[in-house]
N, C-alpha and C. Protein backbone atom coordinates (compact mmCIF):
# COMPACT_ATOMS: atom_id res chain seq x y z
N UNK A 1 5.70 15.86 14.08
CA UNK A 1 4.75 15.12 13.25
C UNK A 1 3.80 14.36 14.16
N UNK A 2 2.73 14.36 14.11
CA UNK A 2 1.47 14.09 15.03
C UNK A 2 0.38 13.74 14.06
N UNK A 3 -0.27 12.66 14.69
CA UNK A 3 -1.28 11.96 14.20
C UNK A 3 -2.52 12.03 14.78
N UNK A 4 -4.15 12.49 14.70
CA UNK A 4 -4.70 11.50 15.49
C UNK A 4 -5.44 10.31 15.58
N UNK A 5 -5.81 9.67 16.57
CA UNK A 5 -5.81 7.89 16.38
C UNK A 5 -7.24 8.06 16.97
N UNK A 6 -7.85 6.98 16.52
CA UNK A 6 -8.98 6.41 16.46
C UNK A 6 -8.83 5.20 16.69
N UNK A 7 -10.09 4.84 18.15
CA UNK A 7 -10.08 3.63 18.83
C UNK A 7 -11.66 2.95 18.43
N UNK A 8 -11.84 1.80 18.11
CA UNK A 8 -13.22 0.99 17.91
C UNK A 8 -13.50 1.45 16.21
N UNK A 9 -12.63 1.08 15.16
CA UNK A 9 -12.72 0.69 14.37
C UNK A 9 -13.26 1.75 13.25
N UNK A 10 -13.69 1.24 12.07
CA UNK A 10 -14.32 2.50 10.85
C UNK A 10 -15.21 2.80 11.73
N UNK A 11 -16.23 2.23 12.68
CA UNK A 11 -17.07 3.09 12.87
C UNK A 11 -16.90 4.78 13.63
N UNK A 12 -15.82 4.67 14.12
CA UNK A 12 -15.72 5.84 15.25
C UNK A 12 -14.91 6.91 14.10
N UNK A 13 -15.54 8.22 14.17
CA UNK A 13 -15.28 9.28 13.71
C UNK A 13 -14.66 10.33 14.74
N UNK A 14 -14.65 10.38 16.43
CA UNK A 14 -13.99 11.01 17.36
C UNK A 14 -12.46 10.32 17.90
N UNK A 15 -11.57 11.33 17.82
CA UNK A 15 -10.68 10.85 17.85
C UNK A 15 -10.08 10.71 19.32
N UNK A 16 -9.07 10.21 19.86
CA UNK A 16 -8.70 10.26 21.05
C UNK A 16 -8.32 11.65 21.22
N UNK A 17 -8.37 11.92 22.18
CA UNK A 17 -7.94 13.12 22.79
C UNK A 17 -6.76 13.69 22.75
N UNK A 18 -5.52 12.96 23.62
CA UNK A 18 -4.30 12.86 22.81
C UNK A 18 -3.99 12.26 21.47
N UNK A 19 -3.34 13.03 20.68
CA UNK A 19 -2.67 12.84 19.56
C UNK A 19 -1.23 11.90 19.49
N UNK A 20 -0.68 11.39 18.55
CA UNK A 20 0.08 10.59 18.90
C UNK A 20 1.31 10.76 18.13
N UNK A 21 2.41 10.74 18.47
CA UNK A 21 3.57 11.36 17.68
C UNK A 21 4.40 10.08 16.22
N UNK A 22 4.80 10.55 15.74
CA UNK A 22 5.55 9.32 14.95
C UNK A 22 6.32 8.62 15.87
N UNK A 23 6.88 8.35 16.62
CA UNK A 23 7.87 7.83 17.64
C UNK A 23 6.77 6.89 18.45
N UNK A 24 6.42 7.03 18.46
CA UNK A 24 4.56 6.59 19.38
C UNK A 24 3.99 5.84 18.54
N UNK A 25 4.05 6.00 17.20
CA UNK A 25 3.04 5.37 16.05
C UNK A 25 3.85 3.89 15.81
N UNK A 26 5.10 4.22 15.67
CA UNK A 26 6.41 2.91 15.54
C UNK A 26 6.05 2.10 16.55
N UNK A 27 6.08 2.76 17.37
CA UNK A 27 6.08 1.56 18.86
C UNK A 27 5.09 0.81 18.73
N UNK A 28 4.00 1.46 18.66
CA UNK A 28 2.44 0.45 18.31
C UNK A 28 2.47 -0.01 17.58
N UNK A 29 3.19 0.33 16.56
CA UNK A 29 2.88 -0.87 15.64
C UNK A 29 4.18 -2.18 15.45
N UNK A 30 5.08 -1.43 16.68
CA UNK A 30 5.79 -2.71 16.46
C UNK A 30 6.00 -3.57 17.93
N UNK A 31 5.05 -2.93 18.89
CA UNK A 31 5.30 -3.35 19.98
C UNK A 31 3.77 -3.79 21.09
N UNK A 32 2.86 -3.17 20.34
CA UNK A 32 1.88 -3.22 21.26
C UNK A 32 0.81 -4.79 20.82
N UNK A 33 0.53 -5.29 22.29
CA UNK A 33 0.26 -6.88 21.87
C UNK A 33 -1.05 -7.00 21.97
N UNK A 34 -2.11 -6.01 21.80
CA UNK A 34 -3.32 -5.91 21.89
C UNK A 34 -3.47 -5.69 20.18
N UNK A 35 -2.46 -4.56 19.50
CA UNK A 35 -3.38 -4.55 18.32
C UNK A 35 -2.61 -5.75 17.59
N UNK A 36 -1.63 -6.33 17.96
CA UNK A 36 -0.73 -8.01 17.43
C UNK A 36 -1.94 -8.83 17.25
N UNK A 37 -2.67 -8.77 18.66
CA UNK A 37 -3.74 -10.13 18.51
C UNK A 37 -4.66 -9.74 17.82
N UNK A 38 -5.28 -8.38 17.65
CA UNK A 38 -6.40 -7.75 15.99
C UNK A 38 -5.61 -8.36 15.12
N UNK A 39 -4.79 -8.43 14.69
CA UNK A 39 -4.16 -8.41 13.52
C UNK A 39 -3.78 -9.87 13.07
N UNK A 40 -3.42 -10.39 14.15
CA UNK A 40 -3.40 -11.91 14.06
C UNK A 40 -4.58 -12.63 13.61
N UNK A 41 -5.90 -12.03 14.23
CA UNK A 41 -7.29 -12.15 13.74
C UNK A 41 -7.86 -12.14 12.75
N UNK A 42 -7.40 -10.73 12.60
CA UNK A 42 -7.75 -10.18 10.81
C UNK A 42 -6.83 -11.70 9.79
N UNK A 43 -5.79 -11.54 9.85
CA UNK A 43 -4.81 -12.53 8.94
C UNK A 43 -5.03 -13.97 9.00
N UNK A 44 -6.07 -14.37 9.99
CA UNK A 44 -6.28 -15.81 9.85
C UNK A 44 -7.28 -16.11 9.13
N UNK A 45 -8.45 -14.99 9.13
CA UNK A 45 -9.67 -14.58 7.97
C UNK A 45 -8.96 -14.83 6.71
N UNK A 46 -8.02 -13.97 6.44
CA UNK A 46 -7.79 -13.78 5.28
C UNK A 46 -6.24 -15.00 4.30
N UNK A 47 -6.19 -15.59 5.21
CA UNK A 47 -5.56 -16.89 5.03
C UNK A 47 -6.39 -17.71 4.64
N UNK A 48 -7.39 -18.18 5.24
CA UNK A 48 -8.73 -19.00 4.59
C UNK A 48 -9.63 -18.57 3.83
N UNK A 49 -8.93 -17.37 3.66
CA UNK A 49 -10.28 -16.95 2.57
C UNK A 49 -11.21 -16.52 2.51
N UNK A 50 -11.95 -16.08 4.01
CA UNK A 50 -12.71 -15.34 4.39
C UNK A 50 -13.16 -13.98 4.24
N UNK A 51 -13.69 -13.75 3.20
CA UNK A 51 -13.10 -12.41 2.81
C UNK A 51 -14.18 -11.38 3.81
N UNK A 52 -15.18 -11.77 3.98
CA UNK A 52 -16.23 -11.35 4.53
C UNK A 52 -15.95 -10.96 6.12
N UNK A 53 -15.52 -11.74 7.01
CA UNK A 53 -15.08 -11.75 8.59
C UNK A 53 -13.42 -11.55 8.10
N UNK A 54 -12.78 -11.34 7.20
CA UNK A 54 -11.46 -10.45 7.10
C UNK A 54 -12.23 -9.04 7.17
N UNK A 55 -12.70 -8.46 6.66
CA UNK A 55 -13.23 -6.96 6.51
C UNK A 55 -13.71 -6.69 7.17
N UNK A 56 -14.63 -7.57 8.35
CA UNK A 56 -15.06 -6.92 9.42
C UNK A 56 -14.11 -7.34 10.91
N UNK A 57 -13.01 -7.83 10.67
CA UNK A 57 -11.65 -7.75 11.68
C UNK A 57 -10.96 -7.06 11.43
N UNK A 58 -10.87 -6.21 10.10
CA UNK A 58 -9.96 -5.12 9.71
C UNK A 58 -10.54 -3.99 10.18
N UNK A 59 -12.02 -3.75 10.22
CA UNK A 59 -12.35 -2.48 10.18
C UNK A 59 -12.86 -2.28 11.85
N UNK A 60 -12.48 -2.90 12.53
CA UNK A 60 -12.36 -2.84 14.12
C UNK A 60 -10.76 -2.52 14.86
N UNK A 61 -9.40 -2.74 13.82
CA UNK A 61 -8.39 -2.12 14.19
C UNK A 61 -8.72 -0.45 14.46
N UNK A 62 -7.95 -0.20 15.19
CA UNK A 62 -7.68 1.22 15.47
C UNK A 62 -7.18 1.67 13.99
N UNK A 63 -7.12 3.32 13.61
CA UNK A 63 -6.28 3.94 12.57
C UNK A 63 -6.16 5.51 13.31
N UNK A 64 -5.18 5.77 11.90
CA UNK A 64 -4.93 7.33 12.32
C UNK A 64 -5.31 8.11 11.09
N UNK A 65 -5.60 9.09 11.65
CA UNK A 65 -5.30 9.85 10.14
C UNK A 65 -4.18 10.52 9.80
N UNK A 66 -3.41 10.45 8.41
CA UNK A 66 -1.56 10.60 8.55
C UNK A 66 -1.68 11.69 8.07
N UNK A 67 -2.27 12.73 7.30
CA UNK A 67 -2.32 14.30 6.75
C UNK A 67 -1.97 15.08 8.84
N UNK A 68 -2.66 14.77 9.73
CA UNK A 68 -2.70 15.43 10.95
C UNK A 68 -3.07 15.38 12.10
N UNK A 69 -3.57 16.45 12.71
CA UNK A 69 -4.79 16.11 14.12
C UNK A 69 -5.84 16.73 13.23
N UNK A 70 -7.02 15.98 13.98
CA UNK A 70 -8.37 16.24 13.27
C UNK A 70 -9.18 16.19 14.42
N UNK A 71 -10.35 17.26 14.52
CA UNK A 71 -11.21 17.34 15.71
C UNK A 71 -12.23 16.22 15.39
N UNK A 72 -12.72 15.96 14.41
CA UNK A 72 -13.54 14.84 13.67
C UNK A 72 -12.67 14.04 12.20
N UNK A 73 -13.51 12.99 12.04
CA UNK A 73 -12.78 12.30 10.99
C UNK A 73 -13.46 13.07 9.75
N UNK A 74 -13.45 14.14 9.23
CA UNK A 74 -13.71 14.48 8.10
C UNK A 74 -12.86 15.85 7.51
N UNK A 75 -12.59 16.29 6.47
CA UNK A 75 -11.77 16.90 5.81
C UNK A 75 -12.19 18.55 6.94
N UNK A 76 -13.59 19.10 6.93
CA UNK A 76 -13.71 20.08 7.63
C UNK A 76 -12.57 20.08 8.72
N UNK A 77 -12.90 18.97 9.30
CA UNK A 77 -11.76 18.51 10.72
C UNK A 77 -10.51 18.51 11.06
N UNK A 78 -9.44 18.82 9.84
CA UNK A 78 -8.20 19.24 9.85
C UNK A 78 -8.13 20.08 10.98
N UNK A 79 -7.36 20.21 12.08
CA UNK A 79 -6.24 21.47 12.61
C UNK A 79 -4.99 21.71 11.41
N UNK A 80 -5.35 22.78 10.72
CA UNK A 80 -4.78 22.95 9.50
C UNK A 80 -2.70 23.10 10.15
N UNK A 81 -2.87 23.50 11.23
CA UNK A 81 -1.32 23.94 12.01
C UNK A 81 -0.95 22.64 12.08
N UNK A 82 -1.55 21.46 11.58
CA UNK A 82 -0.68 20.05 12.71
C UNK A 82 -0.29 19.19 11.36
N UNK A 83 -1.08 20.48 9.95
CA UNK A 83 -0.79 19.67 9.15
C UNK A 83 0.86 18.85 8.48
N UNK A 84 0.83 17.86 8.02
CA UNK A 84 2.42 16.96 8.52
C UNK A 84 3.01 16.97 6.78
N UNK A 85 2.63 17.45 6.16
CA UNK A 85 3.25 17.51 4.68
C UNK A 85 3.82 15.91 4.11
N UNK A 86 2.82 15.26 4.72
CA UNK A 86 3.70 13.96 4.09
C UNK A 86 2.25 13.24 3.14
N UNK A 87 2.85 12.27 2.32
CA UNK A 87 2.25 11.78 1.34
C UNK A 87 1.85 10.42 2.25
N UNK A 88 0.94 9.85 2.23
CA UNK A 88 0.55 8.77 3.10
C UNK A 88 0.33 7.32 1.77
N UNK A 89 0.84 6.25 1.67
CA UNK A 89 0.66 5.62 0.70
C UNK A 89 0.45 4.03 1.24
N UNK A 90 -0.64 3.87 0.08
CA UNK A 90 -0.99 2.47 0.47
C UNK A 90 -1.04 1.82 -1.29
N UNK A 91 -0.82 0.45 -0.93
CA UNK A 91 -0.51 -0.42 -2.12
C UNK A 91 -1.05 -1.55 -1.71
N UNK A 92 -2.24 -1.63 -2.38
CA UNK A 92 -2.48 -3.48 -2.27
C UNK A 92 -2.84 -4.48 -3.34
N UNK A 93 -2.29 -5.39 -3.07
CA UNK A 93 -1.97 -6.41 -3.93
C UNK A 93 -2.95 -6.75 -5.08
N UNK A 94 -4.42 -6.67 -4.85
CA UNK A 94 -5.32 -6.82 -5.50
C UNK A 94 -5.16 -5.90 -7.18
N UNK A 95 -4.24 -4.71 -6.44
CA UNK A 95 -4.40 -3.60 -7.83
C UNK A 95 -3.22 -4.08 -8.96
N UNK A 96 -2.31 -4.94 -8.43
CA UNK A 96 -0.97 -5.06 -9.29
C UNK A 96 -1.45 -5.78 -9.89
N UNK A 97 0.16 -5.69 -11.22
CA UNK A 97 0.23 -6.54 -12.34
C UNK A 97 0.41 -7.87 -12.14
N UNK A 98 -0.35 -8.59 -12.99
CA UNK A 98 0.24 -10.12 -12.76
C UNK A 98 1.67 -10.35 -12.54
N UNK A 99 2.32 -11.28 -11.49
CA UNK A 99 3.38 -11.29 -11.04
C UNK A 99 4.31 -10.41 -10.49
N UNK A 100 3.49 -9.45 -9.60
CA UNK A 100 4.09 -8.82 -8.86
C UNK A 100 4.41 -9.29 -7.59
N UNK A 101 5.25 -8.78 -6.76
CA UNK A 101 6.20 -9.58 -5.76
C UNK A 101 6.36 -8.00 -4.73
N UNK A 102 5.86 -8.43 -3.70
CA UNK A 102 5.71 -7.38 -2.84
C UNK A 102 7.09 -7.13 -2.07
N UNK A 103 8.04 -8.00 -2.42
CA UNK A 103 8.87 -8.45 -1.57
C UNK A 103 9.67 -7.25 -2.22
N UNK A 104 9.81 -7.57 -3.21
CA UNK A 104 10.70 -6.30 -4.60
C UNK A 104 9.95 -4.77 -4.21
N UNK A 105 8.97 -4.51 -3.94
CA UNK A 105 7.95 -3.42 -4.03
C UNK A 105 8.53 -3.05 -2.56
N UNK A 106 8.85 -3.66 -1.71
CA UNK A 106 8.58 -3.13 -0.39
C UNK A 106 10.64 -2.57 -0.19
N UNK A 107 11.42 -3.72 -0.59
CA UNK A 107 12.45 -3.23 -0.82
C UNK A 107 13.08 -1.96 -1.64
N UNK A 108 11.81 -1.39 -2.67
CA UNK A 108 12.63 -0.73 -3.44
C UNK A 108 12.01 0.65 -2.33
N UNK A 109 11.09 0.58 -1.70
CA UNK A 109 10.88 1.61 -1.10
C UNK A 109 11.30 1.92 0.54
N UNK A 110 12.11 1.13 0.89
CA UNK A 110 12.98 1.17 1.47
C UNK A 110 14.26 1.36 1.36
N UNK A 111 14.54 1.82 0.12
CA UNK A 111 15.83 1.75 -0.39
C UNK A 111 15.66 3.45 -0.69
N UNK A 112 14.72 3.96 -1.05
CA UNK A 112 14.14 5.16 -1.29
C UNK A 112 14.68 6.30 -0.37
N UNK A 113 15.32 7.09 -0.11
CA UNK A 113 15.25 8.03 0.80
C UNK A 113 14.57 8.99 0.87
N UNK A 114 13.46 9.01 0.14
CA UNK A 114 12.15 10.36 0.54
C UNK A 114 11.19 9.27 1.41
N UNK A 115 11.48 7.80 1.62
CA UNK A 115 10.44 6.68 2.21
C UNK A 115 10.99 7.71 3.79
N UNK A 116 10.01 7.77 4.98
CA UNK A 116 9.94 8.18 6.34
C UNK A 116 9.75 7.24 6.85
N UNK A 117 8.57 5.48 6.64
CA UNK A 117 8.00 4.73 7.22
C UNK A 117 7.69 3.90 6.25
N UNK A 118 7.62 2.85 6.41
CA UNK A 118 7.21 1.45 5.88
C UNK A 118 6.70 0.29 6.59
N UNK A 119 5.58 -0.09 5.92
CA UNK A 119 5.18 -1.58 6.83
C UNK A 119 4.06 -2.20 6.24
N UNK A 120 4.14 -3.42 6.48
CA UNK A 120 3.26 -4.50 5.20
C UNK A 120 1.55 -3.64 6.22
N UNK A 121 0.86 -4.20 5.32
CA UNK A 121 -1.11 -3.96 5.61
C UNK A 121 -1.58 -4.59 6.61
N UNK A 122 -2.34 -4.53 6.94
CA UNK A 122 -2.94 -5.46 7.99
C UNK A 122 -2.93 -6.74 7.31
N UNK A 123 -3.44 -6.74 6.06
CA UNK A 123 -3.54 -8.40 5.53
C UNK A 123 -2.52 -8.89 5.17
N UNK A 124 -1.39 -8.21 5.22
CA UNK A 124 -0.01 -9.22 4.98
C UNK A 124 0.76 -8.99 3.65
N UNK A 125 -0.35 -8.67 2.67
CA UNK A 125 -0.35 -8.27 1.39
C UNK A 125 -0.27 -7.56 0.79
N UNK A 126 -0.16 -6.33 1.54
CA UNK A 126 0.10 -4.81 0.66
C UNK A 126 0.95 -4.10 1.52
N UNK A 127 1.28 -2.57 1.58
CA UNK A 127 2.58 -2.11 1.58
C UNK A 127 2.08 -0.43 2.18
N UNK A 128 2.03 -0.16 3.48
CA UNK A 128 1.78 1.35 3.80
C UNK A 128 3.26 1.98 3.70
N UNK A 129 3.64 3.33 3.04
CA UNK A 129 4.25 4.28 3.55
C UNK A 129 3.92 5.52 4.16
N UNK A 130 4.69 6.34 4.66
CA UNK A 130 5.10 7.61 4.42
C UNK A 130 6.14 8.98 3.66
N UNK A 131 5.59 9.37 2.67
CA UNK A 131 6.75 10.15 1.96
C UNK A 131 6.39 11.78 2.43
N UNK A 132 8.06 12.40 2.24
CA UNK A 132 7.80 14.02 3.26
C UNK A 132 7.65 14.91 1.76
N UNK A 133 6.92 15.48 1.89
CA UNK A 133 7.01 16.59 0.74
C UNK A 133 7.07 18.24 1.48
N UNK A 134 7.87 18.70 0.42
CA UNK A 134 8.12 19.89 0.83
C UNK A 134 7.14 21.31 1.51
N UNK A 135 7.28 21.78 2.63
CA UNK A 135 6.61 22.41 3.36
C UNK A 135 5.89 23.63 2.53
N UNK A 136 4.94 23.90 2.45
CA UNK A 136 4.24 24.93 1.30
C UNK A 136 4.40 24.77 -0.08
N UNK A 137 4.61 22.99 -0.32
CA UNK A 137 5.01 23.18 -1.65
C UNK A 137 3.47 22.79 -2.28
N UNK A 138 2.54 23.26 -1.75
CA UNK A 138 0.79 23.45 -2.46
C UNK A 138 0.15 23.97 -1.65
N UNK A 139 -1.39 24.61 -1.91
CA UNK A 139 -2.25 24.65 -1.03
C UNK A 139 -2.84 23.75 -0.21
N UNK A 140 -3.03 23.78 1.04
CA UNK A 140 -3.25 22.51 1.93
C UNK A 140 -4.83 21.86 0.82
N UNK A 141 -5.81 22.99 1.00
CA UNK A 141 -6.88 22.40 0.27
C UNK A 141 -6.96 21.62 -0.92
N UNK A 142 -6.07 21.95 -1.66
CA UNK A 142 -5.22 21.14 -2.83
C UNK A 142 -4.82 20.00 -2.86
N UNK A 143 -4.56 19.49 -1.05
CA UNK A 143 -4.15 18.54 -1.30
C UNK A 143 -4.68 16.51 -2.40
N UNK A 144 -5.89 16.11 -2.29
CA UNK A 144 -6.39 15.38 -2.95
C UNK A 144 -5.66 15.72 -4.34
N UNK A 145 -6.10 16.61 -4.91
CA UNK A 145 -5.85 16.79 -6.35
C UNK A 145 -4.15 16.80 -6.57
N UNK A 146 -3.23 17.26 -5.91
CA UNK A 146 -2.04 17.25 -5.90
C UNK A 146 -1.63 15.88 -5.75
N UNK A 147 -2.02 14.89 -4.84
CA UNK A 147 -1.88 13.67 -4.52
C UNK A 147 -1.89 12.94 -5.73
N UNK A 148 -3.14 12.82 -6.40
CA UNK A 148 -3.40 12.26 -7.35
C UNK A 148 -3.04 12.55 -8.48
N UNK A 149 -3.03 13.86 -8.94
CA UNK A 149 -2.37 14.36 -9.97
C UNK A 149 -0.73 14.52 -10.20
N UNK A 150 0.47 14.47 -9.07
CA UNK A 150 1.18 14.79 -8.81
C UNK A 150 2.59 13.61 -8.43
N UNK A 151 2.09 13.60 -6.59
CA UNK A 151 3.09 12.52 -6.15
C UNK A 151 2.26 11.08 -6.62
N UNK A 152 1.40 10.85 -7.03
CA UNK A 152 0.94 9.31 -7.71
C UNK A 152 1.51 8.85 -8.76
N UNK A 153 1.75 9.53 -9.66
CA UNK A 153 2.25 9.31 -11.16
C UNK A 153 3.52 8.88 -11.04
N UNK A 154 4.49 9.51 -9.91
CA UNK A 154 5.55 10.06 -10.28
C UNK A 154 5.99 8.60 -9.22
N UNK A 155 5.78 8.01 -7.88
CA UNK A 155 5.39 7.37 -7.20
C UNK A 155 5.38 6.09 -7.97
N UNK A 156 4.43 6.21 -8.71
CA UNK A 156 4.15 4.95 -9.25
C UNK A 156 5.46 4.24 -10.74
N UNK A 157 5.63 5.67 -11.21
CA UNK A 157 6.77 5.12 -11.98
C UNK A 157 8.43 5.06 -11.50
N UNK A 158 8.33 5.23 -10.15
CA UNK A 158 9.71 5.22 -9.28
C UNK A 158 9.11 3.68 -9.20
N UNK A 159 8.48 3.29 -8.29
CA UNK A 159 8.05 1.55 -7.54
C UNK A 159 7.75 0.84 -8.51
N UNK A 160 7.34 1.20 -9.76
CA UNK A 160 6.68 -0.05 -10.58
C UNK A 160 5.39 -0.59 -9.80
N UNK A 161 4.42 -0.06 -9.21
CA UNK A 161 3.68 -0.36 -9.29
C UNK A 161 1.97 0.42 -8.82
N UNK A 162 1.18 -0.02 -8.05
CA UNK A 162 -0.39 0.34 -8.90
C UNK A 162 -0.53 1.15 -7.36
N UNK A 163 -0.62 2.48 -6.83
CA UNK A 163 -1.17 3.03 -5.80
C UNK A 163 -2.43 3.68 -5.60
N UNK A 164 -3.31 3.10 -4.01
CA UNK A 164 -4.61 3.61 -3.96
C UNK A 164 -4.60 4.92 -3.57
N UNK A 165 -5.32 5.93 -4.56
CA UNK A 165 -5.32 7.20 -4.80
C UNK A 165 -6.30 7.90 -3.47
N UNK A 166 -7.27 6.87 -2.72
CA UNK A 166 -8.00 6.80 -2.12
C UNK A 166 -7.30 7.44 -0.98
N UNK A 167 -6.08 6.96 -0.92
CA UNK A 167 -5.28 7.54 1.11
C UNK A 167 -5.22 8.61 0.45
N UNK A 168 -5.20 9.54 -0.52
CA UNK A 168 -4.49 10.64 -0.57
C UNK A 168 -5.98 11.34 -0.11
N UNK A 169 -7.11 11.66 -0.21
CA UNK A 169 -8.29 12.11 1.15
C UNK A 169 -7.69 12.76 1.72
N UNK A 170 -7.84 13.97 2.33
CA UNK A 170 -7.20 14.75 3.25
C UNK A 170 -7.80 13.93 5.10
N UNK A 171 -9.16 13.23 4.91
CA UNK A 171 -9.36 12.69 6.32
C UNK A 171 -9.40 11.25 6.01
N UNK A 172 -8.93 10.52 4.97
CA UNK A 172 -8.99 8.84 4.85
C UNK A 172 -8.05 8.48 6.25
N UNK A 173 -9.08 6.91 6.80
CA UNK A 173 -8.01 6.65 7.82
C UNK A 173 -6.94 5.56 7.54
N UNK A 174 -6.05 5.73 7.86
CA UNK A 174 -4.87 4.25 7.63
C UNK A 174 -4.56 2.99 8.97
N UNK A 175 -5.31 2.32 8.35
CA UNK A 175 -5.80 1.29 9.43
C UNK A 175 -3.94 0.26 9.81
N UNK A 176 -4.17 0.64 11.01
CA UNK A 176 -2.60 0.31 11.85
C UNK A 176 -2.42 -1.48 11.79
N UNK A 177 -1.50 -1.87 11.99
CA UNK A 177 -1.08 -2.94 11.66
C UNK A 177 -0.08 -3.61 12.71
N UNK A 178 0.42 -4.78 12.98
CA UNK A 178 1.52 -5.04 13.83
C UNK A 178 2.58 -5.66 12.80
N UNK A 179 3.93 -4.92 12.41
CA UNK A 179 4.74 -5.07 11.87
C UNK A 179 6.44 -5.22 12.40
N UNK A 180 7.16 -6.47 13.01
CA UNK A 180 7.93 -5.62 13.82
C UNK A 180 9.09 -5.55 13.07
N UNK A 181 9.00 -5.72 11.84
CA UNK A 181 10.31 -5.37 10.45
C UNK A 181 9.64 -4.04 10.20
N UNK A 182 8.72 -3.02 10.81
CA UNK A 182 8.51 -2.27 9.87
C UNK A 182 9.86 -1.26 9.54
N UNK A 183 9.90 -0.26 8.44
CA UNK A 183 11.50 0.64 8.04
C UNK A 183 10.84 1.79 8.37
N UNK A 184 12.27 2.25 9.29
CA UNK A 184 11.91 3.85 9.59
C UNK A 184 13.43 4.16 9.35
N UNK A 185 13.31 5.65 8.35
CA UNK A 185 14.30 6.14 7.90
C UNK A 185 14.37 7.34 8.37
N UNK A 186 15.04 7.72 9.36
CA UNK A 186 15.42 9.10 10.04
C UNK A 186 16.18 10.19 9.50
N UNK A 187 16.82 9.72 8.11
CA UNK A 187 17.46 10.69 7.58
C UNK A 187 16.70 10.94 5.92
N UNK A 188 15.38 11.21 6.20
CA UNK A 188 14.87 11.20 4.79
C UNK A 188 14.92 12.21 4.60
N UNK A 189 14.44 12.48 3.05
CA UNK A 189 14.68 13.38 2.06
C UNK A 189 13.28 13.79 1.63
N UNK A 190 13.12 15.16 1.53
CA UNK A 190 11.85 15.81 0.88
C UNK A 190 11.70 14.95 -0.55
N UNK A 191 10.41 14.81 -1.03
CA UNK A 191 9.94 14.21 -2.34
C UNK A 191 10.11 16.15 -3.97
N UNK A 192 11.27 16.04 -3.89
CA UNK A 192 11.53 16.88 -5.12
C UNK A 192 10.73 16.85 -6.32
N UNK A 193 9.57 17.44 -6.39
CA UNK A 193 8.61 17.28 -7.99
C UNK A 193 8.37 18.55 -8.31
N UNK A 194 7.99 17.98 -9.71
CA UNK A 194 6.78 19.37 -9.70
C UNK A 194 5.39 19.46 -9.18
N UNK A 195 4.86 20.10 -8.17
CA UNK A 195 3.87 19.97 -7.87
C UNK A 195 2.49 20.79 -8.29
N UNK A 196 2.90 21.70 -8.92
CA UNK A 196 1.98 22.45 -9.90
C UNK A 196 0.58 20.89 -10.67
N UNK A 197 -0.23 21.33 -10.45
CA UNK A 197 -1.59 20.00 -11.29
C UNK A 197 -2.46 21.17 -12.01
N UNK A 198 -2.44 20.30 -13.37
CA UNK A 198 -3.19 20.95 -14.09
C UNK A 198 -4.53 19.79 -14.60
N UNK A 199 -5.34 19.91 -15.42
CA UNK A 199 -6.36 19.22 -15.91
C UNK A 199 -5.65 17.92 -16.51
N UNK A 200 -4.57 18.63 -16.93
CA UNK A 200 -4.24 17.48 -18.11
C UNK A 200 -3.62 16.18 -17.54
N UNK A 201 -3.03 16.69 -16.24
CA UNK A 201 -2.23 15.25 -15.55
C UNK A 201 -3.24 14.83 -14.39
N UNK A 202 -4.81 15.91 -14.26
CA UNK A 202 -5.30 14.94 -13.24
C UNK A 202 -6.17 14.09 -13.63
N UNK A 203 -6.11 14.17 -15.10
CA UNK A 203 -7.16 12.82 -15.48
C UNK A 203 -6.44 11.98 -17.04
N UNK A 204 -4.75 11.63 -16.75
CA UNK A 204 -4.50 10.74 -17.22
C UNK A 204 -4.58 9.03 -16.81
């Protein structure tokens, strides 16, 4: 499973050269003290309220894109061979129900065994995973519509709560974070659905 990473923020669409493995992705984000102090940055914005210089300290972290390696940041840009069959998920707080508790949200998906990875957002406040879905279980090009039509629904009524449909993009980037509780589950489990999407479940 291989990622590739992007250095100098949303603006950069070329990716590093080397690609970076999941084992590699953990470490950075639970060990490396360059993107700690981005992040420390970003979270003091967004402690005061800053919403304005929060978004532009977020969007200067490094990210990866979690579908694969990509020669560019755009869907053309897949290396379709590196593709990683996993569901990439982000949750932020802004979208939930009144009185939701991230604390409950982040535990139940750690408790999950199709969860691969877990770790709070850059802002402190929302909730990235990784879930594995089964190898050819869609057309790669499919993927968006499968995402949304598919593992979202099903996702959302396992966690109880509101997921941005947006990571599911075959080139969206997932902006890295310093987490050093993040959960990595080595003995996970494929996400068992139906993955067949028809009209009717992609625009409930």
């Amino acid at each position: 499973m291989q990622f590739s990473i992007f250095y100098g923020g949303s603006k950069s669409t070329k990716p590093e050269q080397k690609p970076i493995t999941l084992s590699e992705l953990i470490q950075l984000i639970k060990f490396d003290k360059s993107l700690k102090d981005q992040v420390k940055i970003a979270q003091s914005y967004k402690r005061s309220g800053n919403k304005e210089e929060y978004t532009k300290a977020k969007s200067k972290l490094p990210y990866i894109t979690a579908n694969g390696i990509f020669t560019e940041r755009n869907n053309q840009g897949l290396i379709e061979s590196s593709y990683n069959w996993i569901a990439a998920i982000d949750i932020d707080e802004q979208d939930q129900k009144k009185g939701w508790d991230i604390n409950d949200t982040f535990q139940l998906i750690c408790d999950s065994r199709i969860t691969i990875l877990a770790f709070r957002s850059p802002s402190n406040k929302g909730i990235k995973a990784f879930v594995k879905v089964p190898e050819s279980a869609y057309q790669i090009e499919d993927h968006y519509e499968v995402y949304k039509g598919s593992i979202v629904p099903y996702l959302e009524s396992q966690w109880d709560c509101k997921l941005d449909i947006r990571q599911g993009v075959l080139s969206q980037p997932l902006f890295l974070t310093h987490d050093s509780n993040l959960h990595y589950n080595s003995e996970y489990t494929e996400l068992q659905i139906d993955y067949t999407v028809t009209s009717a479940n992609l625009f409930q």
